[in-house]
Protein backbone atom coordinates (compact mmCIF):
# COMPACT_ATOMS: atom_id res chain seq x y z
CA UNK A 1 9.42 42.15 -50.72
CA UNK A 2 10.69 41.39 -54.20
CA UNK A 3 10.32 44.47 -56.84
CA UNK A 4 8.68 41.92 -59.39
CA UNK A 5 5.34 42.45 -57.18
CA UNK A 6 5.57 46.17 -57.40
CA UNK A 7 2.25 47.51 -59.29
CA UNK A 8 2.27 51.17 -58.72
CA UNK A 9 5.10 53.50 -57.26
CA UNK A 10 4.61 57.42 -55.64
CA UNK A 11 8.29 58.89 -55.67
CA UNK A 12 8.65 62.32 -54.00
CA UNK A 13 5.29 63.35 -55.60
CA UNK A 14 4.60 67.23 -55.78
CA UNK A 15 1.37 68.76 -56.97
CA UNK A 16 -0.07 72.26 -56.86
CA UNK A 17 -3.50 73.95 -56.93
CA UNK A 18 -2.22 77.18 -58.43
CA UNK A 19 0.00 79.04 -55.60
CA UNK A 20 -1.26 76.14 -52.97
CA UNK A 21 1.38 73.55 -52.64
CA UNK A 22 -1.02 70.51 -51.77
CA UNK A 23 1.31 67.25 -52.30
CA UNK A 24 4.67 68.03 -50.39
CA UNK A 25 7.16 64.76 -51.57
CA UNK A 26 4.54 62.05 -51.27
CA UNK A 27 6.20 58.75 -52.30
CA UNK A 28 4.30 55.35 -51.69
CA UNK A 29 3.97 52.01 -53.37
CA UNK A 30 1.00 49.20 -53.68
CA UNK A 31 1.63 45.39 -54.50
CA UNK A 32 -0.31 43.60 -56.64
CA UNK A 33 -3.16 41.73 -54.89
CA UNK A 34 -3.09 43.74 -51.33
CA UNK A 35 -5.01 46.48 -50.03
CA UNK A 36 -3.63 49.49 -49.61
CA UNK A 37 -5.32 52.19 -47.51
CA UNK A 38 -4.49 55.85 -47.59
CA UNK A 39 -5.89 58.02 -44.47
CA UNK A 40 -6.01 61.40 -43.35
CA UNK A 41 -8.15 64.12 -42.20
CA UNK A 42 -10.17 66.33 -44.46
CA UNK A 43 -7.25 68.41 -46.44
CA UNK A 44 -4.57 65.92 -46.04
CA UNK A 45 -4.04 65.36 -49.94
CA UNK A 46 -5.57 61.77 -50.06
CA UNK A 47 -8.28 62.61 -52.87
CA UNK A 48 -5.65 65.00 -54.59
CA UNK A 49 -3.30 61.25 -54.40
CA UNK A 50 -5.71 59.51 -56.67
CA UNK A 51 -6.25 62.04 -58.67
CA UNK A 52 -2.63 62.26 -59.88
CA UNK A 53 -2.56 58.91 -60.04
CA UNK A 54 -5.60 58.95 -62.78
CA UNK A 55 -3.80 61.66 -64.74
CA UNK A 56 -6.66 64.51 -63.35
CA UNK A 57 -4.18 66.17 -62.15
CA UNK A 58 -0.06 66.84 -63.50
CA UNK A 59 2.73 66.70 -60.88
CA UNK A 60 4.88 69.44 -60.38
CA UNK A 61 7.46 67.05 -59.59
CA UNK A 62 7.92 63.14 -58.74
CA UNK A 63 7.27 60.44 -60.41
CA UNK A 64 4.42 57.91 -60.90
CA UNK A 65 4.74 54.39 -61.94
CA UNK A 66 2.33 51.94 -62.91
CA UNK A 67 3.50 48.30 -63.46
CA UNK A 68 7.03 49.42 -64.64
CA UNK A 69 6.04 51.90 -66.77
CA UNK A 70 5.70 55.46 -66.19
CA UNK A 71 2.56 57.26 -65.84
CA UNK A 72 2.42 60.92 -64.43
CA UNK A 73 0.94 63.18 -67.29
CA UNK A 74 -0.68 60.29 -69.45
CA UNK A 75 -4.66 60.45 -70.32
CA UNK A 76 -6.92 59.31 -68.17
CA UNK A 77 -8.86 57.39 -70.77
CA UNK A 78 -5.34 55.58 -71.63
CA UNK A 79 -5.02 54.61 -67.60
CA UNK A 80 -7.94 53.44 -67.64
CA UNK A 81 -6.93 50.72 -70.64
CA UNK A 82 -3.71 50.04 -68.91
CA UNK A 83 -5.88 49.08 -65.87
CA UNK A 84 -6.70 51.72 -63.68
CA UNK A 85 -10.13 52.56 -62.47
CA UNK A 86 -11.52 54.92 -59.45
CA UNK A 87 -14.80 55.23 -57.49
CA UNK A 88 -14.67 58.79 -56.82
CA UNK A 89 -15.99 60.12 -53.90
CA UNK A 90 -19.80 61.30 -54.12
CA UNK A 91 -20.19 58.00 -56.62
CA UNK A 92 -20.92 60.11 -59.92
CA UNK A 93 -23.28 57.37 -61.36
CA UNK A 94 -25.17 58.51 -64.08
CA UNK A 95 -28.83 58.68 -62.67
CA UNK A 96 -30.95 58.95 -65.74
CA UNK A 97 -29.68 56.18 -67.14
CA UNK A 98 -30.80 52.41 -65.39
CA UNK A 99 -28.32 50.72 -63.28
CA UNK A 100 -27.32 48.05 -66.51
CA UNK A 101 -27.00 51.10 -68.70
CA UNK A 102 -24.35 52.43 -66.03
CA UNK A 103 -22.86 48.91 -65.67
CA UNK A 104 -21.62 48.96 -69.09
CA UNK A 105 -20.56 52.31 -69.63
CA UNK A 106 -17.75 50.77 -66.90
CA UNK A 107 -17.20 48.30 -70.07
CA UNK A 108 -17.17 50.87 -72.46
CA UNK A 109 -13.32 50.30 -73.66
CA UNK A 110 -13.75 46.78 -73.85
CA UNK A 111 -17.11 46.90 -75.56
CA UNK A 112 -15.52 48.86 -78.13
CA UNK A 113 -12.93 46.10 -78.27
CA UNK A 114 -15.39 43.66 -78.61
CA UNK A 115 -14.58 41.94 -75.69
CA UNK A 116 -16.70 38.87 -75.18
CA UNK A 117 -16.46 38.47 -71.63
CA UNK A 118 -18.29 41.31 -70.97
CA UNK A 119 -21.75 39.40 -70.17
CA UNK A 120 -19.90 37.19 -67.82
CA UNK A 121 -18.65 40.35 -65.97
CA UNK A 122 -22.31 41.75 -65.72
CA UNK A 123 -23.33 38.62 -64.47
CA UNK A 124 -20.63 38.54 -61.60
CA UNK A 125 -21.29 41.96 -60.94
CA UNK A 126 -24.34 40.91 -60.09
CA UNK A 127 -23.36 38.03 -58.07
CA UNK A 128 -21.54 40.24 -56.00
CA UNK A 129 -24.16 43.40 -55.43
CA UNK A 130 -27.47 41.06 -55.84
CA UNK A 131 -29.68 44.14 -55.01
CA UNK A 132 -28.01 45.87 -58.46
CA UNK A 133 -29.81 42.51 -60.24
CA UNK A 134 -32.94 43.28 -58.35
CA UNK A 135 -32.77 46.80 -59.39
CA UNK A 136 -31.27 46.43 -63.13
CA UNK A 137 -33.94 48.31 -64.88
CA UNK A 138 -34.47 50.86 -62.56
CA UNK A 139 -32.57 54.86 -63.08
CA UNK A 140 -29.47 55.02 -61.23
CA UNK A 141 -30.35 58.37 -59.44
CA UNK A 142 -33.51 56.09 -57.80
CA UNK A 143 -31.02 53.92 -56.10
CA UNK A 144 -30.12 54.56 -51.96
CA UNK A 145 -27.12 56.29 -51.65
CA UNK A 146 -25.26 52.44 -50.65
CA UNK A 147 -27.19 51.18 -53.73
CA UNK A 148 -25.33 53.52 -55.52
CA UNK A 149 -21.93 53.08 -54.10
CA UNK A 150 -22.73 49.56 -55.25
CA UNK A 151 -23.30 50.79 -58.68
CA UNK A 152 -20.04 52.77 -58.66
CA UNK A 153 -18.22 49.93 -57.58
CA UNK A 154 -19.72 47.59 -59.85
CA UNK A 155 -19.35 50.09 -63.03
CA UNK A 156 -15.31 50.28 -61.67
CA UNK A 157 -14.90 46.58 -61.50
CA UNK A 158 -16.51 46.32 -65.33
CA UNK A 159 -13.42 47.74 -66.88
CA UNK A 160 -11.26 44.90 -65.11
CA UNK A 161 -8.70 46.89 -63.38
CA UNK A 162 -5.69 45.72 -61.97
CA UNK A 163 -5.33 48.19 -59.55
CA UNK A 164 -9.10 49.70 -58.57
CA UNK A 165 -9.03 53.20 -56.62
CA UNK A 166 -11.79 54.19 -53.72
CA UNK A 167 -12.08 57.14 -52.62
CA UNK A 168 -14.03 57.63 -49.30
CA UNK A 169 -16.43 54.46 -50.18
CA UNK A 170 -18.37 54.36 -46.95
CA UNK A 171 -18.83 58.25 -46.96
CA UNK A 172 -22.42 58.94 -45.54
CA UNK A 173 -23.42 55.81 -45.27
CA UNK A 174 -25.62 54.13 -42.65
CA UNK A 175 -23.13 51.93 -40.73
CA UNK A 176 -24.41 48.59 -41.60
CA UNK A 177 -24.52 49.42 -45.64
CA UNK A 178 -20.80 50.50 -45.28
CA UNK A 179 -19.94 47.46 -43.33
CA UNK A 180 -21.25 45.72 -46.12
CA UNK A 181 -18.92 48.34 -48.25
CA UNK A 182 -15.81 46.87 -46.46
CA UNK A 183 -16.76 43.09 -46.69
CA UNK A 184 -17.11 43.70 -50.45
CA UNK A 185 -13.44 44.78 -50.12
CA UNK A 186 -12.51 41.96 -48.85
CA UNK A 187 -14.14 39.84 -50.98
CA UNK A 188 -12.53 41.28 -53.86
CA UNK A 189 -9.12 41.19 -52.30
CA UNK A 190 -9.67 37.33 -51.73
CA UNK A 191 -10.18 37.48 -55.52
CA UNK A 192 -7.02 39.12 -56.43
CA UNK A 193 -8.03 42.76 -56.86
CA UNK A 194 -5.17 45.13 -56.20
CA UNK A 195 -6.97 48.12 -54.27
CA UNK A 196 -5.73 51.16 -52.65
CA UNK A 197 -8.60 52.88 -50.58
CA UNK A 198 -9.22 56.43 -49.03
CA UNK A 199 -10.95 56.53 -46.07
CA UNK A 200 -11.44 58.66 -42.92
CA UNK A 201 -13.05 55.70 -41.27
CA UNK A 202 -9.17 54.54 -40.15
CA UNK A 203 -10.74 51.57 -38.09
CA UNK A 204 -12.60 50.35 -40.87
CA UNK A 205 -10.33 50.69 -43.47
CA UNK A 206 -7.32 49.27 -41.30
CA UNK A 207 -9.67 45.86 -40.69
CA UNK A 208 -9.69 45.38 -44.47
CA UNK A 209 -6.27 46.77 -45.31
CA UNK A 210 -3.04 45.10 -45.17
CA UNK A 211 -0.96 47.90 -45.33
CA UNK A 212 -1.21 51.80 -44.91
CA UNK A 213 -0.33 55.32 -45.09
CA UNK A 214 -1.67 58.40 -42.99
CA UNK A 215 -0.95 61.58 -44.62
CA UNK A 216 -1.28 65.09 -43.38
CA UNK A 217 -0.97 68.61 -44.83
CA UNK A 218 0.05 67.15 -47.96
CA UNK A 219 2.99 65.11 -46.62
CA UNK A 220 3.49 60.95 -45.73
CA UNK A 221 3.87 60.96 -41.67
CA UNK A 222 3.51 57.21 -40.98
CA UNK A 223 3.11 54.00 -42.86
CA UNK A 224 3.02 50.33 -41.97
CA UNK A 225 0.84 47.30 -41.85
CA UNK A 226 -2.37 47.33 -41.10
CA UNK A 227 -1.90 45.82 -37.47
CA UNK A 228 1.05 48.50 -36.78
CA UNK A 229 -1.09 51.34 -37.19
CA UNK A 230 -4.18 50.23 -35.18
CA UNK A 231 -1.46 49.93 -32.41
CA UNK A 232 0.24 52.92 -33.02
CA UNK A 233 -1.00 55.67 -30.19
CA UNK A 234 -1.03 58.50 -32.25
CA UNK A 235 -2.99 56.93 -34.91
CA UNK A 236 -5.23 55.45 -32.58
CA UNK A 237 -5.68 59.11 -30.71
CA UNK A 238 -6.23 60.87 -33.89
CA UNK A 239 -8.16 58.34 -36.15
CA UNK A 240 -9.96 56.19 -33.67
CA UNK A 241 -11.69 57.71 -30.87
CA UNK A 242 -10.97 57.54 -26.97
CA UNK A 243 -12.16 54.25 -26.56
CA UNK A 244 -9.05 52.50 -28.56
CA UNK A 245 -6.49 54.85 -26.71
CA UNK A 246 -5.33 52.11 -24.61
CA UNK A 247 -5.85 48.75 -26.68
């Protein structure tokens, strides 16, 4: 795997919540165009992951790289120019305002830019979430809570990242809305969207994935492809439930 497909690099990342050491060494990389998931039990250090990545939070130690460059301790608002984007977990639409309204605050950089392609954007956010079209006019905070996953995804993808971040995307979700959740995954991975996801769902996330990483108490414990880890036993006794034990 050449280094020229390298778009973002974890090297013996450290990061602290005061006197709680929560990211022990974490190093990890994502290529362009694959999707990367990141897994874990509650208090692993996958949410705190992202957020260094976005510049929410400053390493301790380590270093982050973002297509060659390096990242850890830059703005968040200049990430998000360079091509970074996240769906945090709990979606954090903006529910006064209607779902177009939230669409383009995603644009918000590039509308500032003047960036004529913005209307073709809307349009194939759209195409992909039809029920957002449906529902254009209507407050965000109205929407279902998969409606407004939607949303968040949709106001992610309006920024045009190169690499997109989810954090827990299928979190509380009836089954079949977060099935449709990972299908939209893999529709934008057919389409060239770099993606690395954050899910407890391990079975779910590993169908979409190609590669991944489970993490616990703050440190890397095992990484492969996608196909590895639903065969590893551990992963499959810890992540996946009795009934994949033996597969």
């Amino acid at each position: 795997m050449s280094d020229s497909k390298l778009l973002l690099t974890l090297s013996g990342l450290n990061v602290h919540y005061g006197r709680l050491h929560v990211l022990k060494g974490v190093s990890l990389h994502v290529n362009e165009g694959e999707v990367v998931a990141l897994l874990g039990a509650n208090g692993a250090g996958k949410t705190t992951t992202l957020r260094a990545i976005c510049g929410l939070l400053r390493p301790a130690a380590g270093a982050i790289s973002f297509a060659g460059q390096k990242i850890a301790g830059v703005a968040t608002d200049k990430l998000v120019r360079m091509g970074i984007t996240q769906v945090p977990e709990g979606r954090q639409i903006f529910g006064p305002l209607s779902v177009h309204d939230n669409l383009l605050l995603g644009a918000y950089t590039r509308l500032r830019a003047r960036d004529r392609g913005v209307e073709e954007d809307l349009q194939r956010i759209y195409d992909l979430f039809p029920i957002l079209n449906d529902f254009r006019a209507r407050r965000g905070g109205s929407l279902s809570g998969g409606q407004q996953q939607m949303l968040a995804m949709g106001r992610a993808l309006m920024a045009r990242p190169r690499l997109l971040l989810l954090d827990e995307p299928c979190l509380g979700l009836a089954p079949l809305v977060a099935k449709q959740i990972m299908e939209t995954i893999t529709r934008l991975r057919e389409e060239g969207t770099t993606i690395l996801v954050v899910e407890q769902n391990a079975r779910a996330a590993l169908k979409v994935a190609d590669r991944g990483y489970v993490m616990e108490t703050g440190k890397v414990v095992l990484e492969g492809s996608a196909d590895e880890l639903l065969r590893n036993r551990d992963v499959r006794r810890a992540y996946l439930g009795k009934d994949y034990e033996e597969v």
